[in-house]
PDB file of N, CA and C in Angstrom:
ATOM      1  N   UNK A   1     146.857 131.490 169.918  1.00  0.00           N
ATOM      2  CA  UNK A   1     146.419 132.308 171.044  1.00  0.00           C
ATOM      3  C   UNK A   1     147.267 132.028 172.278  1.00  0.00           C
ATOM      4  N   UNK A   2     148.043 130.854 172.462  1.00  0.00           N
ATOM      5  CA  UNK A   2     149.181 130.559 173.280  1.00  0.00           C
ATOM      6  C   UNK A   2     148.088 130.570 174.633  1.00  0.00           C
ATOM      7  N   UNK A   3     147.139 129.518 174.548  1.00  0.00           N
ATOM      8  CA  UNK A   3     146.455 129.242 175.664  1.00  0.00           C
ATOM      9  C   UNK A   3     146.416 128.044 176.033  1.00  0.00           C
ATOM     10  N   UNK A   4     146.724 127.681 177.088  1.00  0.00           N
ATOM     11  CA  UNK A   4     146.365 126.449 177.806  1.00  0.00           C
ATOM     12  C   UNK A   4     145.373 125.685 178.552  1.00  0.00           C
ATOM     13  N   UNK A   5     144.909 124.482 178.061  1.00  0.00           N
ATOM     14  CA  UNK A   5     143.627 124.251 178.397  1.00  0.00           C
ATOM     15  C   UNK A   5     143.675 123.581 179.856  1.00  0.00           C
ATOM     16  N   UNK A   6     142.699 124.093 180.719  1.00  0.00           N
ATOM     17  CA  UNK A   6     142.172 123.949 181.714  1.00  0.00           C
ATOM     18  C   UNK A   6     141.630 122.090 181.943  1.00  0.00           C
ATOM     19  N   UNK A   7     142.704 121.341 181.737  1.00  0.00           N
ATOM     20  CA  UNK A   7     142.293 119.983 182.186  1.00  0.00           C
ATOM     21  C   UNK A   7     143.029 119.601 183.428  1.00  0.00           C
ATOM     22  N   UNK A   8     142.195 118.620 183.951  1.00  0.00           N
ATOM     23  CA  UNK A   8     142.858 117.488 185.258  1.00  0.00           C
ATOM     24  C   UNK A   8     144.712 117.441 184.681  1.00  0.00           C
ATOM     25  N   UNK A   9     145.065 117.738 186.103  1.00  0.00           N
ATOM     26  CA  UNK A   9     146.657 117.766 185.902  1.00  0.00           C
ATOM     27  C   UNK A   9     146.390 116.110 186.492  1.00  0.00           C
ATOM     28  N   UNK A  10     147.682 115.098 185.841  1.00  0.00           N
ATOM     29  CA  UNK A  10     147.359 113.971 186.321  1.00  0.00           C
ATOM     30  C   UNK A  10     148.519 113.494 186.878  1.00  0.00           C
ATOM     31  N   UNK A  11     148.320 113.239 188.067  1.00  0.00           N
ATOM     32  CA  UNK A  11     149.226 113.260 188.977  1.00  0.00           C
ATOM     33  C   UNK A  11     149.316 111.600 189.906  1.00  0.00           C
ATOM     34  N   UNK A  12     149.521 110.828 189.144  1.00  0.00           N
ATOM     35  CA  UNK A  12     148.960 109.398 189.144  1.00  0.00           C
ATOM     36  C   UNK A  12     150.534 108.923 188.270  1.00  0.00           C
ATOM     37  N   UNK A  13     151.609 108.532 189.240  1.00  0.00           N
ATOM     38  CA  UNK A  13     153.021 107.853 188.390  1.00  0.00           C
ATOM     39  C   UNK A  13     153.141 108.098 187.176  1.00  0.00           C
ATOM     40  N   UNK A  14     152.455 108.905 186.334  1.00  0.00           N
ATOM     41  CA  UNK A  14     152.971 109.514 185.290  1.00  0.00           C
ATOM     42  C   UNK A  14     153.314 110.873 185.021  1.00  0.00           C
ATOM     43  N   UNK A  15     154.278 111.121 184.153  1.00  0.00           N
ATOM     44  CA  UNK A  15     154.181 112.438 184.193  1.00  0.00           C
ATOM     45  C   UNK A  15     152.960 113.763 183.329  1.00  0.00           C
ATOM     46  N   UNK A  16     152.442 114.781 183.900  1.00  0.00           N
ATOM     47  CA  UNK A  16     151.143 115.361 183.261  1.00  0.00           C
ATOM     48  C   UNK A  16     151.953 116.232 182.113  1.00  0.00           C
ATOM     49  N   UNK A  17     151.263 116.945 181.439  1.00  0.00           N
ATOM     50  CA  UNK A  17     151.270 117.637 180.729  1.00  0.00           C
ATOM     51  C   UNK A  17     151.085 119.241 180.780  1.00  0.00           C
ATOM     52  N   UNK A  18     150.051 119.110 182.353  1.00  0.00           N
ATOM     53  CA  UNK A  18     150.143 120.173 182.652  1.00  0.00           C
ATOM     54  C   UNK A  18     150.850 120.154 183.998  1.00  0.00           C
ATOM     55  N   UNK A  19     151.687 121.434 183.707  1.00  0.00           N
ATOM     56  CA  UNK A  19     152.434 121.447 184.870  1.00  0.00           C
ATOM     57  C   UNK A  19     152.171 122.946 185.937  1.00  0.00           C
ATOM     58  N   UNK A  20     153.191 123.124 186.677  1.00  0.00           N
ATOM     59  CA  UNK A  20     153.169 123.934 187.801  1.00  0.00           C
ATOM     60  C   UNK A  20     152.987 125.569 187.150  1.00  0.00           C
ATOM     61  N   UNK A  21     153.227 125.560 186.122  1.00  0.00           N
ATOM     62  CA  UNK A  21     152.941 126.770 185.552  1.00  0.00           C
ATOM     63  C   UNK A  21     151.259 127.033 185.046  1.00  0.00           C
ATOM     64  N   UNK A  22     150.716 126.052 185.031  1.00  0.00           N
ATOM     65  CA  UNK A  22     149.332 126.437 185.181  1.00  0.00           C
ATOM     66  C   UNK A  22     148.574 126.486 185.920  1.00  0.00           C
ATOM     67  N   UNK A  23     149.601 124.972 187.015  1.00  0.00           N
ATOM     68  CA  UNK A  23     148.324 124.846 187.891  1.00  0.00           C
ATOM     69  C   UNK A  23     148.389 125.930 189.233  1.00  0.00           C
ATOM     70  N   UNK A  24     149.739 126.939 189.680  1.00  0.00           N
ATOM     71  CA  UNK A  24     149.442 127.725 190.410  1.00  0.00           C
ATOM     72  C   UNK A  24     148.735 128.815 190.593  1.00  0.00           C
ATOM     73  N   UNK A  25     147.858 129.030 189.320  1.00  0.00           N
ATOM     74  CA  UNK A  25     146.923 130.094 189.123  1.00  0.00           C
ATOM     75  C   UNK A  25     145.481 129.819 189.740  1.00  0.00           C
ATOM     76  N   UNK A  26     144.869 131.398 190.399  1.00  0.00           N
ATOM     77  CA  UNK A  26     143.488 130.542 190.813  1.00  0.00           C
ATOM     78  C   UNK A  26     143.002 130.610 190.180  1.00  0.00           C
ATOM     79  N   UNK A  27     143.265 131.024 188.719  1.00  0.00           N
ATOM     80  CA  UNK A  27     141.594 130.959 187.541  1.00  0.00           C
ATOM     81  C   UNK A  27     141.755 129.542 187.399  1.00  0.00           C
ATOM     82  N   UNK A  28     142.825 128.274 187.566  1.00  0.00           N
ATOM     83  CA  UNK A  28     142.998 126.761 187.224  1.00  0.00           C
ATOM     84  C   UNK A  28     141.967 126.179 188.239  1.00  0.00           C
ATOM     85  N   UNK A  29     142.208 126.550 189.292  1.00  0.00           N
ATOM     86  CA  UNK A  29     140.942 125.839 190.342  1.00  0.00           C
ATOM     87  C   UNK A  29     139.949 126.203 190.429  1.00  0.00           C
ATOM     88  N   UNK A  30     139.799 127.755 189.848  1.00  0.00           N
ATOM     89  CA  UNK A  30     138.169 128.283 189.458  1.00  0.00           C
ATOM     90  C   UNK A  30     137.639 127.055 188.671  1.00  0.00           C
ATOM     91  N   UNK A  31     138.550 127.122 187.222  1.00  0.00           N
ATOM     92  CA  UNK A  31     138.044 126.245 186.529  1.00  0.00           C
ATOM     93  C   UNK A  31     137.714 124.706 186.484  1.00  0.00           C
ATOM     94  N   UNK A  32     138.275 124.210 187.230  1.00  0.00           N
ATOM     95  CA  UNK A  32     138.525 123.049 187.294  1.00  0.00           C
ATOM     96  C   UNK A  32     136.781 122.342 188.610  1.00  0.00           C
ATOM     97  N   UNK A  33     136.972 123.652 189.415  1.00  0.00           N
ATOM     98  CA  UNK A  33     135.026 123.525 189.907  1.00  0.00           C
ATOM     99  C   UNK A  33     134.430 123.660 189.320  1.00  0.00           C
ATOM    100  N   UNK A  34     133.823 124.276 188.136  1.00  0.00           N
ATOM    101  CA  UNK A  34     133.213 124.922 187.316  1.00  0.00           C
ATOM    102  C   UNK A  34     132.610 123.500 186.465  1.00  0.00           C
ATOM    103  N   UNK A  35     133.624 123.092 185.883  1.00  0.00           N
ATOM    104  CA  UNK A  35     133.775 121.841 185.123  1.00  0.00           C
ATOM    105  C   UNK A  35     133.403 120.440 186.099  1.00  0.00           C
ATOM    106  N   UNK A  36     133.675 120.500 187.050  1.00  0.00           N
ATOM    107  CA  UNK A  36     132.989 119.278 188.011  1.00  0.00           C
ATOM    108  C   UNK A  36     131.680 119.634 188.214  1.00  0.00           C
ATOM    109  N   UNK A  37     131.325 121.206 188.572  1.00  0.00           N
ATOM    110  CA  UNK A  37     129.572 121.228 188.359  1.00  0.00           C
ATOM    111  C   UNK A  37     129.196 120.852 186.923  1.00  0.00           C
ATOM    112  N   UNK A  38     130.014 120.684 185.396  1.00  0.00           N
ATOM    113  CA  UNK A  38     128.996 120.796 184.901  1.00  0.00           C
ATOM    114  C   UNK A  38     128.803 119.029 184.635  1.00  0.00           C
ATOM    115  N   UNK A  39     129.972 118.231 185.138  1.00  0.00           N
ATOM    116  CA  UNK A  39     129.709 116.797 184.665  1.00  0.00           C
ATOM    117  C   UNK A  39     128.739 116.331 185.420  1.00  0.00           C
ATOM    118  N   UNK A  40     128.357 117.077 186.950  1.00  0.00           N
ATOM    119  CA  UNK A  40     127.680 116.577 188.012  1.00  0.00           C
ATOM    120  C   UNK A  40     125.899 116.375 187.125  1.00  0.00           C
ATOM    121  N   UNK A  41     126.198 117.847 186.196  1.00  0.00           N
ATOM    122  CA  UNK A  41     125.079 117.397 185.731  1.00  0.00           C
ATOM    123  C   UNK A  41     124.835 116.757 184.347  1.00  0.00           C
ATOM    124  N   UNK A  42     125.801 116.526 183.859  1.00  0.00           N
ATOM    125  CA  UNK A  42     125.830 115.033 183.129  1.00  0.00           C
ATOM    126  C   UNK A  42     125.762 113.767 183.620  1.00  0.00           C
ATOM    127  N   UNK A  43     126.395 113.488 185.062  1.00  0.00           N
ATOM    128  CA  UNK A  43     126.238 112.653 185.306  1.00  0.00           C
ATOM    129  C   UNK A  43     124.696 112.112 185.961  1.00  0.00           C
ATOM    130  N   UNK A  44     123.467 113.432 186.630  1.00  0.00           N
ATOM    131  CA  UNK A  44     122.389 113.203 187.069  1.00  0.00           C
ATOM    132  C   UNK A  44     121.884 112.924 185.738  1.00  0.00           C
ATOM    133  N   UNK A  45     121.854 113.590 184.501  1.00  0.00           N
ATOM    134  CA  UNK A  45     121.095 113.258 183.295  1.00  0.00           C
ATOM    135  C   UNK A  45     121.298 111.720 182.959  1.00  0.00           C
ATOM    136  N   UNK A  46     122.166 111.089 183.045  1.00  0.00           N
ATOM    137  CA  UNK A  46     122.254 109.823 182.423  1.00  0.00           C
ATOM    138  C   UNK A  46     121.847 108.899 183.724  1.00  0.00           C
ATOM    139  N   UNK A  47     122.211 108.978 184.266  1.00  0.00           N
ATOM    140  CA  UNK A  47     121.755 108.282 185.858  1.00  0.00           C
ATOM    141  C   UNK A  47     120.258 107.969 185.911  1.00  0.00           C
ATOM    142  N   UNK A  48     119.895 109.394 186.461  1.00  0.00           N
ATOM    143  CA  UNK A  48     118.268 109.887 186.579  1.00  0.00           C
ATOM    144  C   UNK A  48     117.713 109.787 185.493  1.00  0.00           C
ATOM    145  N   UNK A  49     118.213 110.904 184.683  1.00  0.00           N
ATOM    146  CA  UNK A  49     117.455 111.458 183.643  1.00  0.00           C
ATOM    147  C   UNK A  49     116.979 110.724 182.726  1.00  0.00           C
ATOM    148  N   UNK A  50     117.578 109.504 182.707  1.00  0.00           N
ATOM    149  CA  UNK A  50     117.442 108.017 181.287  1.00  0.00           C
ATOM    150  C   UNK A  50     118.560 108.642 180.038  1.00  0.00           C
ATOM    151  N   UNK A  51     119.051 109.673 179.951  1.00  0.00           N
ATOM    152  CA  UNK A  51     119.768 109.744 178.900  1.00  0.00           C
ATOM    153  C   UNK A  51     121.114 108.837 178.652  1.00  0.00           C
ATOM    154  N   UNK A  52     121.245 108.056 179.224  1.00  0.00           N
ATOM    155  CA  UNK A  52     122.189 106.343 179.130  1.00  0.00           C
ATOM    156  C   UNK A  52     121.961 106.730 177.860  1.00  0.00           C
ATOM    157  N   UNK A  53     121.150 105.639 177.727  1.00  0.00           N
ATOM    158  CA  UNK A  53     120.232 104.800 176.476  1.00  0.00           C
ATOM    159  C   UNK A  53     118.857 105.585 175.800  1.00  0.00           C
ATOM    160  N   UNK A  54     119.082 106.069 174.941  1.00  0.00           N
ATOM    161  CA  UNK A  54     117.648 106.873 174.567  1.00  0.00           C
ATOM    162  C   UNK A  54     116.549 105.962 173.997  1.00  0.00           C
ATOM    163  N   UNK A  55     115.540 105.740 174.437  1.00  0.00           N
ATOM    164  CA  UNK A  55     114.484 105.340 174.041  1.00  0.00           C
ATOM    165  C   UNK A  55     113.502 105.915 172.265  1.00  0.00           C
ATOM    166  N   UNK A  56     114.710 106.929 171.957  1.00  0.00           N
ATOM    167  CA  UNK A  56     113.659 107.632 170.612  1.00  0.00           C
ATOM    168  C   UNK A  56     114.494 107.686 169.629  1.00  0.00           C
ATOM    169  N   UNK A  57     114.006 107.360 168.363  1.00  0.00           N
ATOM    170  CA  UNK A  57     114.834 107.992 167.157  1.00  0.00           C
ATOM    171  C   UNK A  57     114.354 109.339 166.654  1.00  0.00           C
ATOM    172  N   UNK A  58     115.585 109.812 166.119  1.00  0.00           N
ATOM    173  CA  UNK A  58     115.361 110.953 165.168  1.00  0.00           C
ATOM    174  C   UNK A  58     115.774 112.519 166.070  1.00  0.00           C
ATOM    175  N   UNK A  59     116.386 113.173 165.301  1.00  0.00           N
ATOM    176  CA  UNK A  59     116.844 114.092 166.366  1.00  0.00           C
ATOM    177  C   UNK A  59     115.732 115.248 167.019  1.00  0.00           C
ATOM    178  N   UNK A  60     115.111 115.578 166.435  1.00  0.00           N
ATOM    179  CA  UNK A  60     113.661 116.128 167.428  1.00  0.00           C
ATOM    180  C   UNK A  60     112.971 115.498 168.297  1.00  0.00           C
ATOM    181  N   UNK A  61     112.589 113.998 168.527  1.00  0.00           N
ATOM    182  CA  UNK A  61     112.559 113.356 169.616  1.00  0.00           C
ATOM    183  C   UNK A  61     113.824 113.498 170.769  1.00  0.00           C
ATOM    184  N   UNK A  62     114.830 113.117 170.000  1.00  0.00           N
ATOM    185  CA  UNK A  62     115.863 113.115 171.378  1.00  0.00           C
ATOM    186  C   UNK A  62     116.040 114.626 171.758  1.00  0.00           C
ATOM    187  N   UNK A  63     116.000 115.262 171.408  1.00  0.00           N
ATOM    188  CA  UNK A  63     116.262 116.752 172.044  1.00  0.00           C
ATOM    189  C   UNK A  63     115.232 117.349 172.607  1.00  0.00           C
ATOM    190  N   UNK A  64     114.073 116.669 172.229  1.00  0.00           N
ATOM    191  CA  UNK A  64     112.772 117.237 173.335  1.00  0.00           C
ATOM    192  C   UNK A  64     112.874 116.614 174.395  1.00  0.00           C
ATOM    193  N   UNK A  65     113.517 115.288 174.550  1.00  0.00           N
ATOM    194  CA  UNK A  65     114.096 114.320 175.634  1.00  0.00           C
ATOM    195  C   UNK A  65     115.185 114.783 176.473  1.00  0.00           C
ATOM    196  N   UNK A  66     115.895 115.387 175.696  1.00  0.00           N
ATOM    197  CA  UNK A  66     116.872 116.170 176.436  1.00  0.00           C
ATOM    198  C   UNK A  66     116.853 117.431 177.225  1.00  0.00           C
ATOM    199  N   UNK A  67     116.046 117.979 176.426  1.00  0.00           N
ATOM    200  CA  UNK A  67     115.441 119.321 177.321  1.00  0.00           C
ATOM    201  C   UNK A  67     114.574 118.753 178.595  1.00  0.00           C
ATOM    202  N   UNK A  68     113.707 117.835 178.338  1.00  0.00           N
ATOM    203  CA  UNK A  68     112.583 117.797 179.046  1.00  0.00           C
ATOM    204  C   UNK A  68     113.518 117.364 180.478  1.00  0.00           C
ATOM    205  N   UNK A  69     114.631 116.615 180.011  1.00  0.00           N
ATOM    206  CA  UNK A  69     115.511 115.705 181.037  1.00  0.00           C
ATOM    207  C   UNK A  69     116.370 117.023 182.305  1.00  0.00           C
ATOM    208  N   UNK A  70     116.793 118.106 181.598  1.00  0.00           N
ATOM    209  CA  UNK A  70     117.330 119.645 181.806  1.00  0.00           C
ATOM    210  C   UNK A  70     116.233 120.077 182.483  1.00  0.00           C
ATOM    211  N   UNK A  71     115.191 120.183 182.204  1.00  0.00           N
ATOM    212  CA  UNK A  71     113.772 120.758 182.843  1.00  0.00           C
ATOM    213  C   UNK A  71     114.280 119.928 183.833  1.00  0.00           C
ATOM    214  N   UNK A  72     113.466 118.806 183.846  1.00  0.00           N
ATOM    215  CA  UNK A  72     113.430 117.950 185.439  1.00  0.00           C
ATOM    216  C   UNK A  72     114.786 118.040 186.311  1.00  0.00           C
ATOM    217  N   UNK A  73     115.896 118.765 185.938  1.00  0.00           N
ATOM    218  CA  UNK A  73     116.866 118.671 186.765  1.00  0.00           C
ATOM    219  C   UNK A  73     117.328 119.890 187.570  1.00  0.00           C
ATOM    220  N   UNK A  74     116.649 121.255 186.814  1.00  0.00           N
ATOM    221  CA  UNK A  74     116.195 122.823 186.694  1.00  0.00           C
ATOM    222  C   UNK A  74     115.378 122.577 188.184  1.00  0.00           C
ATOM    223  N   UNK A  75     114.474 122.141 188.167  1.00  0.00           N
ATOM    224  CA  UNK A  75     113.444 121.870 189.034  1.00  0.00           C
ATOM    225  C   UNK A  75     114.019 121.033 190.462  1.00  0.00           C
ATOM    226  N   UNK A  76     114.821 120.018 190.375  1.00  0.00           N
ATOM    227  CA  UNK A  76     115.444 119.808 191.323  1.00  0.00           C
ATOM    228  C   UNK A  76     116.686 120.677 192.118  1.00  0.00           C
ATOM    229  N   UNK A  77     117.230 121.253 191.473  1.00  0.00           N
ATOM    230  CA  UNK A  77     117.991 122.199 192.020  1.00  0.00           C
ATOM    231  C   UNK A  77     117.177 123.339 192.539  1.00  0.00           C
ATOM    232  N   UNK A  78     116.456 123.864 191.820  1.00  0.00           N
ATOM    233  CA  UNK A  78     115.073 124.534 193.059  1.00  0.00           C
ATOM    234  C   UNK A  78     115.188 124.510 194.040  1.00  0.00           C
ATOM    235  N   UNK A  79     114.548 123.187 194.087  1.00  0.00           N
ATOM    236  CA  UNK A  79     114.414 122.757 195.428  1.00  0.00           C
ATOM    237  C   UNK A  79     115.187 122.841 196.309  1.00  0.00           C
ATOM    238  N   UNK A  80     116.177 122.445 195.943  1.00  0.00           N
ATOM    239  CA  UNK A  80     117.172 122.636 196.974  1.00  0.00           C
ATOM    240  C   UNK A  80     117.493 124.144 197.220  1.00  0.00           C
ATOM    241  N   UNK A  81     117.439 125.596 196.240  1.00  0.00           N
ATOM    242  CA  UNK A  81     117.467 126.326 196.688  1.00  0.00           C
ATOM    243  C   UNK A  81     116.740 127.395 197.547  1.00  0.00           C
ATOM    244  N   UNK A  82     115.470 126.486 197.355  1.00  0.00           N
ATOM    245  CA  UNK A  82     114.020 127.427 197.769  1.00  0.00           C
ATOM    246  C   UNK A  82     114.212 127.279 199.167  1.00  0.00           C
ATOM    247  N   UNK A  83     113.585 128.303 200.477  1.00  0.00           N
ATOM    248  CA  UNK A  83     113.539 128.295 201.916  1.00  0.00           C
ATOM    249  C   UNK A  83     112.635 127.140 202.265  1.00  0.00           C
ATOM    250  N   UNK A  84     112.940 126.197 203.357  1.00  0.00           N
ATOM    251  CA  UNK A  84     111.746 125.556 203.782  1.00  0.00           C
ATOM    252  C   UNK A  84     110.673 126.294 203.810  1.00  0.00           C
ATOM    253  N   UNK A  85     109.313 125.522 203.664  1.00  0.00           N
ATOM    254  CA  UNK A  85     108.209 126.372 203.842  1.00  0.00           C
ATOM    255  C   UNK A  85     107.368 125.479 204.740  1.00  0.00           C
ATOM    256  N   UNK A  86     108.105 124.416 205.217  1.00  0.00           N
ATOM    257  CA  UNK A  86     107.166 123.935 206.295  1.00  0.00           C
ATOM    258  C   UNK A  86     107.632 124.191 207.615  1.00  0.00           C
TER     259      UNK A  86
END
C-alpha cells in the first residue's frame, strides 16, 4: 500500500527513520495528537484505573475490569465537559 506509519520521528543524536518527507504533512501532526490522546488514556487506566496489575484471573473478569475501568474514565471526562452548575 506504500504507506508510512505515523510514529515519533526521533530526533535525539540518532538518525530517525522517519524523515522530512513525512513529517511536513499536517495529517503527521494530526496524527501524532490523536495518538497522545489515546496513551493519555492508557496512561489514566493504569495509574488510576488499577489496570498496572490486575487483581482477577480469567478473561471475563479482566475485561469487565476493563470496561468498568473505561466507564470510570467516560465519566471523568464528563465532567470536565459539563457547564458549571454551581
Amino acid at each position: 500500500m506504500n504507506a508510512t506509519p505515523h510514529v515519533t520521528q526521533n530526533t535525539n543524536r540518532r538518525s530517525s527513520a522517519i524523515d522530512g518527507r513525512t513529517t511536513r504533512h499536517a495529517g503527521y501532526r494530526l496524527s501524532l495528537s490523536c495518538r497522545a490522546r489515546i496513551e493519555e488514556i492508557y496512561g489514566w487506566l493504569k495509574t488510576v484505573g488499577g489496570q498496572r496489575k490486575t487483581l482477577y484471573r480469567g478473561e471475563e473478569l479482566v475485561g469487565w475490569m476493563f470496561e468498568l475501568s473505561l466507564a470510570a474514565y467516560n465519566l471523568v471526562r464528563m465532567r470536565k465537559l459539563a457547564p458549571d452548575l454551581a
